[in-house]
Protein backbone atom coordinates (compact mmCIF):
# COMPACT_ATOMS: atom_id res chain seq x y z
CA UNK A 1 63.49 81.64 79.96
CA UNK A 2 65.71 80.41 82.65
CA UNK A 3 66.00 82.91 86.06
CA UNK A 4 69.22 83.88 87.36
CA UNK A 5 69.95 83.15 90.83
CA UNK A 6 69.77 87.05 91.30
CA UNK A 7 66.23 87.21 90.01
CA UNK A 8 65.26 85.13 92.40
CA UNK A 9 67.09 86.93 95.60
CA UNK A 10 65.07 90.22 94.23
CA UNK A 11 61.94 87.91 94.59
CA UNK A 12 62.62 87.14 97.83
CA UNK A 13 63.52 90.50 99.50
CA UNK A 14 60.76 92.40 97.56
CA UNK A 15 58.13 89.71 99.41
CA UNK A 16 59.66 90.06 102.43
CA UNK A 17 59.91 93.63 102.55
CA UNK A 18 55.88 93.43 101.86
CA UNK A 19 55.52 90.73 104.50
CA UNK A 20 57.53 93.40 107.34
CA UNK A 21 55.00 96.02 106.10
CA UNK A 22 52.22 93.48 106.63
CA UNK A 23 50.70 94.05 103.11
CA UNK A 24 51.57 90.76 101.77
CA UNK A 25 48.06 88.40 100.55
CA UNK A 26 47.86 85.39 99.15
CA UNK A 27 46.06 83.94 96.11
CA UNK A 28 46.06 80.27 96.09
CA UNK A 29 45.18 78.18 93.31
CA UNK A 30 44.54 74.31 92.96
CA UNK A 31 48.27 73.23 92.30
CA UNK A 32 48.82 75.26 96.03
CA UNK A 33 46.58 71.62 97.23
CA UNK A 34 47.38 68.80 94.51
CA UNK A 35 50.80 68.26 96.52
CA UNK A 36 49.08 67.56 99.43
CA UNK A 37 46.98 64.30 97.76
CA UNK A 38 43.86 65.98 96.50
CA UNK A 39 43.05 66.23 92.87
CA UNK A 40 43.32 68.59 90.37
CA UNK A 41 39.83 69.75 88.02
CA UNK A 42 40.96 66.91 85.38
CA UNK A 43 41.13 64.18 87.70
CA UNK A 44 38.21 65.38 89.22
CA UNK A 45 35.92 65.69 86.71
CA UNK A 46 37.27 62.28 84.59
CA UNK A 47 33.94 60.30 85.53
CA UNK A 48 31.50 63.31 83.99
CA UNK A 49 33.32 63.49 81.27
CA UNK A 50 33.19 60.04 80.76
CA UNK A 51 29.75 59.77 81.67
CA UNK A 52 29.34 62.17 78.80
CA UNK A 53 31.68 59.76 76.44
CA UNK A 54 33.75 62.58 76.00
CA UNK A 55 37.76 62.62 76.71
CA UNK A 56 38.98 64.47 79.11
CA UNK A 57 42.46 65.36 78.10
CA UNK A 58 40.53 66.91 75.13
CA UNK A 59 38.35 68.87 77.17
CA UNK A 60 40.99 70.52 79.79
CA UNK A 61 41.15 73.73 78.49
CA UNK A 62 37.13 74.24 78.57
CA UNK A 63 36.30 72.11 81.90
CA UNK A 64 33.53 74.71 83.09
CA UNK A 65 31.36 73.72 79.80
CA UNK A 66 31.92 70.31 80.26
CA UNK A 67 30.87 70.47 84.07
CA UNK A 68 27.51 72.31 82.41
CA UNK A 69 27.41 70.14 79.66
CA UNK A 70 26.62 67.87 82.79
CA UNK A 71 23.73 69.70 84.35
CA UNK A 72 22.08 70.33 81.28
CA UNK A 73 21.78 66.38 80.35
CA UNK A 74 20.68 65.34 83.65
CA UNK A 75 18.16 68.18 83.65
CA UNK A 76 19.87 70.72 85.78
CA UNK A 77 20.18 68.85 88.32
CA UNK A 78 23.95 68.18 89.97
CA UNK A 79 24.05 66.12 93.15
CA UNK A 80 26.72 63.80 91.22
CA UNK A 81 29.06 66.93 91.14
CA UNK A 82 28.35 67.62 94.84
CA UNK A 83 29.08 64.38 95.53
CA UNK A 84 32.41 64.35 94.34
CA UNK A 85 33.32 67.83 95.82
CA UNK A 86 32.73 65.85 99.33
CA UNK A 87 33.97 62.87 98.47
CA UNK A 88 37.39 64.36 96.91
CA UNK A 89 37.79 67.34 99.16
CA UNK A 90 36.29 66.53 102.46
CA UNK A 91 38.69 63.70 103.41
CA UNK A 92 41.81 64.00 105.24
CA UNK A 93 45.22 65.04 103.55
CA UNK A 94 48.68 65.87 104.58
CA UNK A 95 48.97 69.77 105.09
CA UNK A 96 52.28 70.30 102.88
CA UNK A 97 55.21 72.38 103.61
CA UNK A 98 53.96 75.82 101.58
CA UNK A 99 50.97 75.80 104.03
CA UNK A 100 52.97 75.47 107.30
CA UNK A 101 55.79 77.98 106.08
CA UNK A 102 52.36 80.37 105.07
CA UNK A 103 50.18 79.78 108.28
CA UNK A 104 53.96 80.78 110.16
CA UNK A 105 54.47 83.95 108.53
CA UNK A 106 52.25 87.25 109.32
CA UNK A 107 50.11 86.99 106.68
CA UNK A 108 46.04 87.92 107.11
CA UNK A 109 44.41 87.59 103.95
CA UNK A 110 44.46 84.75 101.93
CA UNK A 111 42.03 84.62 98.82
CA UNK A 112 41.62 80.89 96.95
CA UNK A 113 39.41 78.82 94.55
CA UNK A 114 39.65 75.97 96.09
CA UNK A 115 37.09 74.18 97.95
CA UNK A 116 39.34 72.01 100.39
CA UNK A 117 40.03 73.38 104.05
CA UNK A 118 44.29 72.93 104.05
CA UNK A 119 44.72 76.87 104.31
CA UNK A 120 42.48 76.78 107.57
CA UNK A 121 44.18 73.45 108.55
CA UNK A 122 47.36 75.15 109.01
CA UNK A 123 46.38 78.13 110.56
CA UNK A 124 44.88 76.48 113.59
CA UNK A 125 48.16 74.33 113.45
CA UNK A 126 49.99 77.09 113.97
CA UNK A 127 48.13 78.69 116.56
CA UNK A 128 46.07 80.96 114.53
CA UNK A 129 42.27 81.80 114.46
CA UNK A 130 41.05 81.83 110.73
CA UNK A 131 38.25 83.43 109.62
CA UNK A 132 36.90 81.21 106.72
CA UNK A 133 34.22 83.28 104.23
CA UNK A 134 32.90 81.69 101.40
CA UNK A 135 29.12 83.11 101.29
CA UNK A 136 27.66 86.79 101.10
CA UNK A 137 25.99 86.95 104.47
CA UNK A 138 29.81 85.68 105.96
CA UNK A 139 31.64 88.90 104.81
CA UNK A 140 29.53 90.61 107.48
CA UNK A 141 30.94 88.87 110.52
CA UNK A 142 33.88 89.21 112.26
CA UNK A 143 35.31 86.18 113.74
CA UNK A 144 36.92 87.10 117.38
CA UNK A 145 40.47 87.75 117.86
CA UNK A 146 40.93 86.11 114.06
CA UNK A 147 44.37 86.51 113.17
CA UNK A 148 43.96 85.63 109.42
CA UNK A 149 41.03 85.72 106.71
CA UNK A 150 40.42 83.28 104.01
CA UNK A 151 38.04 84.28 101.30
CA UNK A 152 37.03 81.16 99.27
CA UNK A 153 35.63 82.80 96.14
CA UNK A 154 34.50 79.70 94.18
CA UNK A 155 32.96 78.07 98.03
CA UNK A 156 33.64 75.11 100.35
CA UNK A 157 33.75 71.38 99.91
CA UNK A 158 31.51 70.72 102.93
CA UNK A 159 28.40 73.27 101.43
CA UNK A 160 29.18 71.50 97.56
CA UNK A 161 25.31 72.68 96.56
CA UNK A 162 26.82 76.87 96.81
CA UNK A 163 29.95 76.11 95.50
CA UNK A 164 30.67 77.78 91.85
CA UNK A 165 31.71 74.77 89.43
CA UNK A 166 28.88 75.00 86.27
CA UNK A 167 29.00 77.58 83.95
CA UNK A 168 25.80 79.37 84.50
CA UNK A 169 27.33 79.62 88.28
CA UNK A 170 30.91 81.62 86.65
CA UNK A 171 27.92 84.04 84.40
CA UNK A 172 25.98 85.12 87.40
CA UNK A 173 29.25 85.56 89.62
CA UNK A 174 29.24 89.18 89.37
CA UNK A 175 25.35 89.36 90.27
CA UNK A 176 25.17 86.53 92.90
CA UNK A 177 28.54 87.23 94.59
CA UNK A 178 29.09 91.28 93.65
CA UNK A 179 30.29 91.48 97.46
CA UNK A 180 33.21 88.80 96.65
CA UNK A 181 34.64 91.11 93.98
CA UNK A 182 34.03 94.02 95.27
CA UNK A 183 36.65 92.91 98.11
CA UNK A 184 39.10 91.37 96.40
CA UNK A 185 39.03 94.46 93.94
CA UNK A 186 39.69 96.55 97.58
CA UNK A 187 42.42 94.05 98.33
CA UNK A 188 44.04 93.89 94.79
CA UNK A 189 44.44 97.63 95.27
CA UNK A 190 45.41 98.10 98.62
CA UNK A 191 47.96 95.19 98.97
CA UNK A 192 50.49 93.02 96.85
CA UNK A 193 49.55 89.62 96.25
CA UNK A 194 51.55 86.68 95.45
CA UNK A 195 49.85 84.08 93.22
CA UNK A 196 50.62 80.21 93.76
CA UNK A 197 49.39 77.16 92.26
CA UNK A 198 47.16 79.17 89.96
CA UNK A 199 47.04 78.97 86.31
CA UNK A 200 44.97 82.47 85.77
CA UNK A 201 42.58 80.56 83.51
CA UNK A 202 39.55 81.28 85.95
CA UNK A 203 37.26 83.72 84.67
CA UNK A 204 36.10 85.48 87.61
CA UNK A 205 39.78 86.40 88.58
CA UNK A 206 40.14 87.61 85.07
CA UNK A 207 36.98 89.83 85.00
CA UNK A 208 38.61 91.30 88.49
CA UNK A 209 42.13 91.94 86.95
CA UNK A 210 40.46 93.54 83.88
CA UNK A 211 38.77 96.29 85.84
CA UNK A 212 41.61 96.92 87.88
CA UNK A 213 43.31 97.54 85.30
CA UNK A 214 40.88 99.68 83.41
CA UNK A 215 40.14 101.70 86.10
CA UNK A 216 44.03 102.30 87.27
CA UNK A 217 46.13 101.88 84.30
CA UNK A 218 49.74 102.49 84.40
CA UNK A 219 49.02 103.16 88.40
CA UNK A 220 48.34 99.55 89.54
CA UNK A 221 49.95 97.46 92.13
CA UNK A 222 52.71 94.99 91.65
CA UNK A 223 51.92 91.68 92.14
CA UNK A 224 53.89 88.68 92.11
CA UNK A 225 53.13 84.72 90.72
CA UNK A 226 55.34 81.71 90.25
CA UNK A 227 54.81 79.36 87.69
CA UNK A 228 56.64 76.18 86.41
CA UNK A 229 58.62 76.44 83.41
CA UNK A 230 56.82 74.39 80.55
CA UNK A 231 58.57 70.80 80.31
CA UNK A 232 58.49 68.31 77.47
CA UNK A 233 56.56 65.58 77.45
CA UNK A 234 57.03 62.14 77.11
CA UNK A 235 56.94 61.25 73.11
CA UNK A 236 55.98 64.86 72.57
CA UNK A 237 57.22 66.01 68.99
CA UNK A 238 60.09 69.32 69.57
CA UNK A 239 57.74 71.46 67.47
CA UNK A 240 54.58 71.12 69.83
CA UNK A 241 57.24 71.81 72.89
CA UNK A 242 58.20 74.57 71.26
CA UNK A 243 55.24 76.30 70.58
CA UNK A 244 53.97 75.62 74.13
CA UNK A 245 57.10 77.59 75.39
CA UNK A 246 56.08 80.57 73.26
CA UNK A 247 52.87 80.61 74.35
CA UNK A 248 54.22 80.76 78.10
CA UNK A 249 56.41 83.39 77.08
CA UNK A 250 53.52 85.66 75.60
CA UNK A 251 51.46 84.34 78.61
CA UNK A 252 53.73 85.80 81.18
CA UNK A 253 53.99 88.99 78.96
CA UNK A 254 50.53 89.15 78.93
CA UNK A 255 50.30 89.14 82.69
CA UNK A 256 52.33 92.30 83.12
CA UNK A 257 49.28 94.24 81.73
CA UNK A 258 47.80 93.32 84.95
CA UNK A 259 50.60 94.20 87.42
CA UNK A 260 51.66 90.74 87.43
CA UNK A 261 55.33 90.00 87.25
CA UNK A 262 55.91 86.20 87.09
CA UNK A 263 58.96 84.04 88.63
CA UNK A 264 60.02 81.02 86.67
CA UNK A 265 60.60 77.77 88.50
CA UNK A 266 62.06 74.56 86.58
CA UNK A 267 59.89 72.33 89.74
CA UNK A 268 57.49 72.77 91.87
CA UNK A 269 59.70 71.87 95.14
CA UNK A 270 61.69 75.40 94.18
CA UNK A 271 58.34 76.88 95.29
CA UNK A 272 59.34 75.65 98.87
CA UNK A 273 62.86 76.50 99.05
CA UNK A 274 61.60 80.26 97.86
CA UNK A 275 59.02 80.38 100.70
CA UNK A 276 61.64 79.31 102.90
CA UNK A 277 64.53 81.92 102.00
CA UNK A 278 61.31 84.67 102.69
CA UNK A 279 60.85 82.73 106.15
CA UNK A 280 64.55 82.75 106.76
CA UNK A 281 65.19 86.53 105.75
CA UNK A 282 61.89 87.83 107.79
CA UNK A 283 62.96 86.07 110.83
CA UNK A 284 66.70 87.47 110.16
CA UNK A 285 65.42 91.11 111.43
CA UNK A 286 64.18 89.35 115.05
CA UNK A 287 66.90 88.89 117.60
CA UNK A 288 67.13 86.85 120.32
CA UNK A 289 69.42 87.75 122.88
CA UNK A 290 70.59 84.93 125.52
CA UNK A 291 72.08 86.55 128.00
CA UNK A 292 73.11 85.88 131.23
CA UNK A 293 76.14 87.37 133.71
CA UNK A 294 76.80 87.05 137.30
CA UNK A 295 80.58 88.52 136.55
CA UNK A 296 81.49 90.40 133.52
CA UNK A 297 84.61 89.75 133.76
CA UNK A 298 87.32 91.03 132.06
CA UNK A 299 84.94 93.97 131.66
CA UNK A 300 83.07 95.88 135.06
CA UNK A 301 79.72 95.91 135.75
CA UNK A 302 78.56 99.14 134.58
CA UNK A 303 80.37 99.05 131.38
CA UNK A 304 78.90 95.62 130.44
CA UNK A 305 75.49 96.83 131.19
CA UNK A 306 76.03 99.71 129.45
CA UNK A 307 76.97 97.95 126.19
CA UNK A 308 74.26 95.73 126.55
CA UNK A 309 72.10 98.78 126.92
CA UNK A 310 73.36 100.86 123.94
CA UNK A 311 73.66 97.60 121.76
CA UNK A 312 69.51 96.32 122.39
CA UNK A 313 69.07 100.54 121.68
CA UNK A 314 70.22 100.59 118.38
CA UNK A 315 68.77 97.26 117.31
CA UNK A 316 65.60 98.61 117.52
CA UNK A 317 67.38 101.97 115.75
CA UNK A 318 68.00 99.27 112.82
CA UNK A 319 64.49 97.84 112.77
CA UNK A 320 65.18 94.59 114.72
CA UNK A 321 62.97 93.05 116.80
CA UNK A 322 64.24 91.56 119.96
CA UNK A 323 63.26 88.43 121.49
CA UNK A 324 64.58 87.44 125.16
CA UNK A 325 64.42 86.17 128.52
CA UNK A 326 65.15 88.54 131.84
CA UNK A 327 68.10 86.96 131.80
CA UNK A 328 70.44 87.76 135.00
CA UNK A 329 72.26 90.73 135.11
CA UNK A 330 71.09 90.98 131.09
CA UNK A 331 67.35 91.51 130.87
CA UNK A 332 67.33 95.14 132.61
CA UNK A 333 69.95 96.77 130.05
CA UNK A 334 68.31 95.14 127.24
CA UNK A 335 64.13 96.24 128.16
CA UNK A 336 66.08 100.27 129.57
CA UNK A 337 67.42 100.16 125.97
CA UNK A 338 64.21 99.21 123.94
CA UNK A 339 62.23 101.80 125.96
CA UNK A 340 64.80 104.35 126.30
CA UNK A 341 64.59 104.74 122.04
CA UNK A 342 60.71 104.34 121.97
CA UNK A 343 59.86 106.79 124.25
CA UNK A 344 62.64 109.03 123.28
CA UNK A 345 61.45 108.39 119.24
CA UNK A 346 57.86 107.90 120.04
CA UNK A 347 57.68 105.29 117.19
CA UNK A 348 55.51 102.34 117.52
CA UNK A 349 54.62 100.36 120.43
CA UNK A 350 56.94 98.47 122.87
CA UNK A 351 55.46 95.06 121.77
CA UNK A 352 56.58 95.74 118.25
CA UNK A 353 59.94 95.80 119.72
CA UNK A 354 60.83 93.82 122.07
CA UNK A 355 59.02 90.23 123.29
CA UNK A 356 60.65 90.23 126.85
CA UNK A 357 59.71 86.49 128.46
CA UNK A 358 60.63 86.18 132.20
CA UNK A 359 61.02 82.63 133.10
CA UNK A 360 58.48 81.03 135.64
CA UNK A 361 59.84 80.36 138.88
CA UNK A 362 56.87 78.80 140.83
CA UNK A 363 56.72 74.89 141.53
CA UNK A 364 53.92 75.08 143.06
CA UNK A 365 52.48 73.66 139.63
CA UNK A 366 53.73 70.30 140.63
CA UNK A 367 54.99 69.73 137.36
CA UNK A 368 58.66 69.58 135.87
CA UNK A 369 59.86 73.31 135.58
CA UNK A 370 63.01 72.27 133.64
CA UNK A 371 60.47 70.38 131.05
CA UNK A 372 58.07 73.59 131.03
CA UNK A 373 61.77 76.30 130.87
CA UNK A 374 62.49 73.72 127.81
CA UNK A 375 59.44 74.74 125.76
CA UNK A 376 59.28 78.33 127.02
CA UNK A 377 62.87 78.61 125.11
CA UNK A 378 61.55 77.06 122.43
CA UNK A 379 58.26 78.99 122.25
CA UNK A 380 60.42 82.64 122.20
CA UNK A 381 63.43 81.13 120.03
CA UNK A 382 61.21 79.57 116.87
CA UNK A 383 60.01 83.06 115.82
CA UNK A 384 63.28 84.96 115.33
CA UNK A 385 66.25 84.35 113.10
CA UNK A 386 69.06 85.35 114.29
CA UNK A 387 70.39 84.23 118.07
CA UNK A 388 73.19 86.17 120.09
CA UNK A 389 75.00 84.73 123.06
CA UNK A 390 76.09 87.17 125.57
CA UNK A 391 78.75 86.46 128.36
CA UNK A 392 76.60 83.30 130.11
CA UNK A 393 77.05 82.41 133.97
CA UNK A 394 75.54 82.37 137.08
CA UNK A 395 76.11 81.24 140.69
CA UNK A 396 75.44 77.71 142.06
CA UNK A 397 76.83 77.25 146.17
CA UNK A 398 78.85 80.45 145.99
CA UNK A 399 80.71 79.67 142.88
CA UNK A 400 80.37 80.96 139.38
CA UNK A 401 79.91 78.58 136.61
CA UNK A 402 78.65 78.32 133.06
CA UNK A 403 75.08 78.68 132.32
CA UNK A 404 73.74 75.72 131.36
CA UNK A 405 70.23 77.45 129.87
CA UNK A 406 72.26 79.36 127.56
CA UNK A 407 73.29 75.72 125.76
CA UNK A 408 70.20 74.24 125.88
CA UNK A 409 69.22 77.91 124.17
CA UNK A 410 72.12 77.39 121.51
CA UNK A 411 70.91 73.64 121.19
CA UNK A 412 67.64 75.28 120.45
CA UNK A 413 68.25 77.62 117.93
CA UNK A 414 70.78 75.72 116.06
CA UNK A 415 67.59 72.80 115.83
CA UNK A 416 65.47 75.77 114.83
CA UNK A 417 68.32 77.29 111.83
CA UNK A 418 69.17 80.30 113.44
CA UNK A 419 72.19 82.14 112.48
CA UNK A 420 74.01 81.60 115.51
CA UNK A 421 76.10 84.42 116.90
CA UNK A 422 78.22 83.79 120.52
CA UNK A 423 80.44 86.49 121.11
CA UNK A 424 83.44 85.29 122.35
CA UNK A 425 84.84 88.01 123.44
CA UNK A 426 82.47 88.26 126.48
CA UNK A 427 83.55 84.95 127.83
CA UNK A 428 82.40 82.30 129.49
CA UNK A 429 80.01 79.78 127.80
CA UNK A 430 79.45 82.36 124.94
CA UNK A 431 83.26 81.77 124.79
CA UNK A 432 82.90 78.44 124.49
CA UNK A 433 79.95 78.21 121.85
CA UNK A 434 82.03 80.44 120.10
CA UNK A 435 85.00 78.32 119.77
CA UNK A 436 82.20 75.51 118.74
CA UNK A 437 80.95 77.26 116.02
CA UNK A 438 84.07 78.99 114.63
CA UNK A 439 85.67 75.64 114.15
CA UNK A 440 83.16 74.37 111.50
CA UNK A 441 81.39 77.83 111.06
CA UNK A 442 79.59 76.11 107.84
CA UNK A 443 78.03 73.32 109.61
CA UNK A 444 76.42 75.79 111.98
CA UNK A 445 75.63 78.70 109.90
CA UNK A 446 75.70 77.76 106.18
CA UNK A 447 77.53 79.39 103.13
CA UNK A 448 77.89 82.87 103.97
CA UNK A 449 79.95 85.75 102.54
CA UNK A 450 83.53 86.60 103.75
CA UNK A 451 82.85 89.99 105.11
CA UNK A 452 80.15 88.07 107.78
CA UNK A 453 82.89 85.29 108.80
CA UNK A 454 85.22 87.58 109.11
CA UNK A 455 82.97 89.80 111.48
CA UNK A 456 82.33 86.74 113.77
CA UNK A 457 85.87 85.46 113.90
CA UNK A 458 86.73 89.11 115.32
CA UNK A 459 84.08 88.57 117.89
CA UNK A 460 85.80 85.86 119.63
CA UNK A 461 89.13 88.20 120.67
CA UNK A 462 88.56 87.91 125.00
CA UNK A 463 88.96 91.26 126.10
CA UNK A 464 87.82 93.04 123.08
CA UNK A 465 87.17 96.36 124.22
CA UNK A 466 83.14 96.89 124.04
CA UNK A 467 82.57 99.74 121.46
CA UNK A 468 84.56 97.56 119.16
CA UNK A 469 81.97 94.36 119.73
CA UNK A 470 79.18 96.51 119.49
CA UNK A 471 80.35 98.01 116.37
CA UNK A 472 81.49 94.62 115.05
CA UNK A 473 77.84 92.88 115.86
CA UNK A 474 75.77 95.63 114.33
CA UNK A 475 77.81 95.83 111.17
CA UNK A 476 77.58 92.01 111.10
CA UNK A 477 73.56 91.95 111.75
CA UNK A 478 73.17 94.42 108.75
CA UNK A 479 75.32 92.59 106.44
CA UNK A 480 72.39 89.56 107.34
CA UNK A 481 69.57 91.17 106.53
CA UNK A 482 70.82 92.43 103.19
C-alpha cells in the first residue's frame, strides 16, 4: 500500500492547519523513544522471560501475561521488574530529532505510555515548562506558567512500584486510574491527535477508543497515526510476508472505525522529514520583516512608509504573523499597520500578530552588544519561516551606507532555512541579497514551483513602482503557504 507523494502533502497541511488552531495532541508510543537508545518491551523484558525459560520472540504478542506470569511465581512480588524500569529508563539518552521538532512546535498536550522522561527533556530544552502527570492526585495541580502537559498513562520510570506493567495492573486501570481516562476521553473528543511510535496493541487505549466510539459513532474526531510499512524479513518465506501485509491492511482498516486514518511510511526516518515539512509550513505563515531605510530612494519618504504600512496591514489580513525589529525608518509603518487592522477588525490580540523586538541600546551592561544584537536576531528569526528584506541602510559620519545587521539577519535566516525573500526593487543591500539569491535561487530556497520564482525574479526590477511589489510579495507569500 504504497502513499503517493500527494497523500502525504494532505498529511502535512491537515496537521498543520490543527497545529495553527492549537488543537493538535500527541500520543506517543515506545518506538517515539527506541531511536533515542532505550529499549523496546521485548528487549526489556528478555531476562523474565528467560528467567521463566520461556522465549521471548514467542511471547511478543502477549508480553503483559508474561510480565504476570512473573509476579505470580515469585509470589506477587516485583522489585526485579522495578528494577529494570530504573535501570533501562532512568539513564541518560540522546533526545532525537521528533522530540526537538515536537517540544518547538505549539503543542500542549502530549499523552504517552512510556515511562522514560525524553518528552519532558525536550520541552525544558526548548524553553518550555512541562507539566508531567502520571498519578491521580497530579491531575489536580496546575504547574505555573506550564506551557505543555504530559499525561503518562502507564507511569514514570523513577516511581517503577506505580507504574502499570502486570496484568492485574491493565484489569484494574479503569478502577484505579478512572481519572486518566476520563481525560484522555475529554481530549480524544475535543482535539485531533496524531499517534507515533505506537502499535495500538495496549489495552487501555483500546478500551478508550471503544467508548468513544460507542458513544459518538459516525460523529467522532479525525485522528491521525503513522506506521511503517511491514518489511520482509531476513530468510522469511514470501507466504508469511504476505500474510503479514494483509493483516496490516485489515489493521489499518480496522482503525478507521475509531477515527483513525493511518499514513504509511517505508522507514522510520520519513517520520522526521514529515514532522519537519509541518515545522517548515507552520513557520511559513510567520514573517519576519528586516527592514531598515535612512533614504528610500528611488521612492519618497511617505510613499515608502506607506507601502510598508499597507503591506504589514494585509499580512495580518492573510493570517501572517509578523516578526521584527524597530528597524529605522521601518518599524513605525510596520507596528501603525498591525494595529491599524486589529483595532479596526477587533480580532485577536496584538501579540498574536505581531512580535515587535526593539534592539537594546544600553552598554552600560559592560558586555559585547554586537554579541548580545547577534542572539537577539537569532532569538526573533528561529520562530518564523519566511524572511523579507526591505530597502536596508543607515547613516555612519554623515554618509549613507548598507546595513550591515540586515546581512548578518540574511546570514541568519538562511542558517535557520527560511525562505528568503530580498526585494530588490527597494535597493540597497536588499538589492544586493537579491542579486545573491537570484543567481542560485535553489541553493538558497530549495525546489520551488515556477509561478514563486517567477514572483521573486520580478521583485528585483529597481524602481518598481510600489503597488506592483506589494501586489507581487503578497501573491508570492500565498503561493508559500499553499
Amino acid at each position: 500500500m504504497s502513499v503517493t507523494a500527494a497523500e502525504k502533502a494532505r498529511f502535512v497541511q491537515d496537521l498543520t492547519k490543527e497545529l495553527r488552531e492549537e488543537n493538535l495532541a500527541i500520543f506517543a508510543g515506545a518506538g517515539l523513544s527506541v531511536s533515542a537508545g532505550f529499549v523496546n518491551w521485548s528487549e526489556l523484558l528478555k531476562p523474565i522471560a528467560e528467567e521463566l525459560n520461556l522465549d521471548i520472540e514467542r511471547e511478543v504478542t502477549d508480553l503483559i501475561s508474561l510480565v504476570q506470569y512473573h509476579c505470580n511465581v515469585n509470589g506477587g512480588n516485583r522489585s526485579k521488574l522495578n528494577q529494570l524500569l530504573i535501570d533501562q529508563f532512568c539513564g541518560s539518552a540522546k533526545i532525537t530529532t521528533n522530540h526537538e521538532i515536537l517540544a518547538r512546535l505549539p503543542i500542549n498536550t502530549f499523552w504517552t505510555t512510556n515511562y522514560d522522561n525524553l518528552i519532558e527533556t525536550a520541552l525544558s530544552d526548548s524553553g518550555k515548562v512541562p507539566d508531567v502527570k502520571h498519578t491521580n492526585n497530579q491531575l489536580v495541580h496546575t504547574k505555573r506558567k506550564r506551557d505543555a502537559v504530559i499525561y503518562k498513562m502507564h507511569g514514570d520510570a523513577n516511581h517503577p512500584s506505580e507504574a502499570v506493567l502486570t496484568k492485574d495492573d491493565y484489569e484494574k486501570y479503569h478502577v484505579d486510574m478512572q481519572p486518566f481516562l476520563g481525560a484522555l476521553t475529554g481530549d480524544l473528543i475535543s482535539r485531533t491527535f496524531l499517534f507515533l511510535g505506537f502499535s495500538f496493541t495496549d489495552p487501555n487505549l483500546d478500551y478508550i477508543l471503544s467508548r468513544v466510539r460507542v458513544s459518538f459513532r459516525k460523529n467522532q474526531r479525525q485522528h491521525n497515526c503513522i506506521l511503517r510499512t511491514v518489511n520482509r524479513e531476513p530468510e522469511e518465506s514470501e507466504a508469511d510476508f504476505e500474510y503479514r501485509k494483509r493483516k496490516q491492511e485489515l489493521f489499518i482498516q480496522d482503525l478507521l472505525r475509531f477515527g483513525i486514518k493511518t499514513l504509511l511510511v517505508d522507514e522510520y526516518s520519513e517520520v522526521t522529514d514529515i514532522l519537519h515539512e509541518i515545522e517548515k509550513l507552520y513557520r511559513r505563515k510567520t514573517v519576519f520583516i528586516s527592514g531598515a531605510a535612512h533614504e528610500y530612494s528611488p521612492y519618497n519618504r511617505d510613499c515608502a512608509c506607506q507601502f510598508v504600512y499597507k503591506l504589514s496591514q494585509d499580512l495580518v489580513k492573510s493570517d501572517f504573523r509578523i516578526v521584527s525589529g524597530f528597524g529605522l525608518g521601518i518599524g513605525s509603518s510596520v507596528i501603525t499597520g498591525v494595529l491599524n487592522h486589529v483595532y479596526m477588525s477587533s480580532r485577536g490580540k496584538t501579540e498574536d500578530h505581531l512580535v515587535l523586538r526593539p534592539f537594546p541600546q544600553d552598554h552600560a551592561h559592560g558586555g559585547d552588544l554586537a554579541a548580545l544584537w547577534t542572539d537577539y536576531r537569532k532569538d526573533m528569526i528561529v520562530h518564523t519561516g519566511i524572511a523579507l528584506f526591505l530597502f536596508g541602510n543607515k547613516v555612519v559620519d554623515n554618509r549613507t551606507c548598507l546595513s550591515h545587521g540586515m546581512r548578518e539577519e540574511f546570514e541568519i535566516a538562511k542558517a535557520e532555512g527560511l525562505f528568503l525573500l530580498p526585494v530588490g526593487a527597494t535597493g540597497s543591500m536588499a538589492k544586493e541579497l537579491w542579486d545573491e539569491v537570484s543567481s542560485s535561487f535553489d541553493e538558497y530556497n530549495g525546489a520551488h514551483k515556477v509561478e514563486i520564482k517567477e514572483k521573486f525574479k520580478l521583485l528585483g526590477n529597481v524602481g518598481m513602482d510600489l503597488d506592483s511589489i506589494h501586489e507581487h510579495i503578497m501573491a508570492l507569500l500565498e503561493l508559500l503557504c499553499e
